[in-house]
Protein backbone atom coordinates (compact mmCIF):
# COMPACT_ATOMS: atom_id res chain seq x y z
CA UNK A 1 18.46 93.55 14.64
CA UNK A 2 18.90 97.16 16.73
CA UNK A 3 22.38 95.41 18.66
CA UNK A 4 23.23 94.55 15.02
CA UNK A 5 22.53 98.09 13.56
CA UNK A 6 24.49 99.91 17.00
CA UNK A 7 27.42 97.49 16.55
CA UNK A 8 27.78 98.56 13.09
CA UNK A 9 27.57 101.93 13.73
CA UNK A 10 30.08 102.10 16.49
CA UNK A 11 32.36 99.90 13.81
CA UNK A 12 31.85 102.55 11.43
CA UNK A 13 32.43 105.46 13.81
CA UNK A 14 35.93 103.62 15.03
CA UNK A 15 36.69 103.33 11.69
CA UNK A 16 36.33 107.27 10.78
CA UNK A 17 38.31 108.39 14.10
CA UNK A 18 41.15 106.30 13.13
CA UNK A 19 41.18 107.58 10.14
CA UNK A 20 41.25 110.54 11.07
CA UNK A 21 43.77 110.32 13.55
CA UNK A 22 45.89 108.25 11.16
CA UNK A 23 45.74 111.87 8.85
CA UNK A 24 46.90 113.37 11.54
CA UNK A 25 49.95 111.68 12.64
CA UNK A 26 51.09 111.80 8.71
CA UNK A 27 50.56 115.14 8.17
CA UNK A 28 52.83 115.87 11.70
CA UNK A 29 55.07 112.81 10.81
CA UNK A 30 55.96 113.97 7.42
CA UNK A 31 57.16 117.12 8.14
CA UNK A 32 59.24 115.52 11.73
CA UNK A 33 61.06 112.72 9.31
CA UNK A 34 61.49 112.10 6.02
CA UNK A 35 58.73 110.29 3.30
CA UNK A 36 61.11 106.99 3.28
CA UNK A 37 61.63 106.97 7.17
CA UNK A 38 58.03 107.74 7.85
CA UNK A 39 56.69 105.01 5.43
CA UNK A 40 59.27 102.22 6.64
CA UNK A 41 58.18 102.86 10.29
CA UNK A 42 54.51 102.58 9.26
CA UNK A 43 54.79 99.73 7.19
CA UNK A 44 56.57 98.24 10.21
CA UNK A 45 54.14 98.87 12.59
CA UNK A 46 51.67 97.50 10.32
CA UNK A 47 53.25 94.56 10.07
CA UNK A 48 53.89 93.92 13.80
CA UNK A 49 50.08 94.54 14.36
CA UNK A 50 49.12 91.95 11.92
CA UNK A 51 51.03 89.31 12.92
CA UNK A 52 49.43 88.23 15.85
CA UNK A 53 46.66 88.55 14.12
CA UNK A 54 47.91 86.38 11.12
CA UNK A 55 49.15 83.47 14.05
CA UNK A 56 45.79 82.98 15.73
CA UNK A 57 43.91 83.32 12.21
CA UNK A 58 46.55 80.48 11.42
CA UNK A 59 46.01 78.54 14.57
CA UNK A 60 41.94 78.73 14.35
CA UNK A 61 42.08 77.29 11.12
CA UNK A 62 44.81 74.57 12.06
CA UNK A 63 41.89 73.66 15.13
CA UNK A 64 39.46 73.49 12.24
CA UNK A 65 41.78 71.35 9.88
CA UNK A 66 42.03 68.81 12.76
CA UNK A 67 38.41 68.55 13.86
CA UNK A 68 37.25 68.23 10.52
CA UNK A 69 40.25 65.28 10.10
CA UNK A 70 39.15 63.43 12.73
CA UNK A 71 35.57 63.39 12.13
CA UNK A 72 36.52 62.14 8.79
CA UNK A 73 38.19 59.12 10.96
């Protein structure tokens, strides 16, 4: 239960220094470039991160599919 409790307190402390970083680079970014710019790039970013991260969610599940298919068989 502690390795449980540490992980989720090292998730949670990740979480708040992104944040906070991520404050940071908009309050810098906004002034550098303008709101449309600056939202574009970050929505593209976003979206490049999650992709991979869409495919092997995709590909896990596909695995699943097929396992549970042929146990069906």
């Amino acid at each position: 239960m502690n390795g449980l409790r540490l992980k989720n307190s090292l998730l949670l402390l990740l979480t708040a220094f992104i944040w906070g970083a991520a404050f940071v680079a908009q309050s810098v970014g906004g002034e550098a470039v303008g709101c449309f710019t600056f939202n574009g790039v970050r929505s593209l970013i976003g979206a490049l991160v999650l992709l991979p991260v869409i495919w092997l969610m995709d590909a896990k599940k596909k695995e699943e599919l097929k396992k549970l298919f042929l146990e069906l068989l």
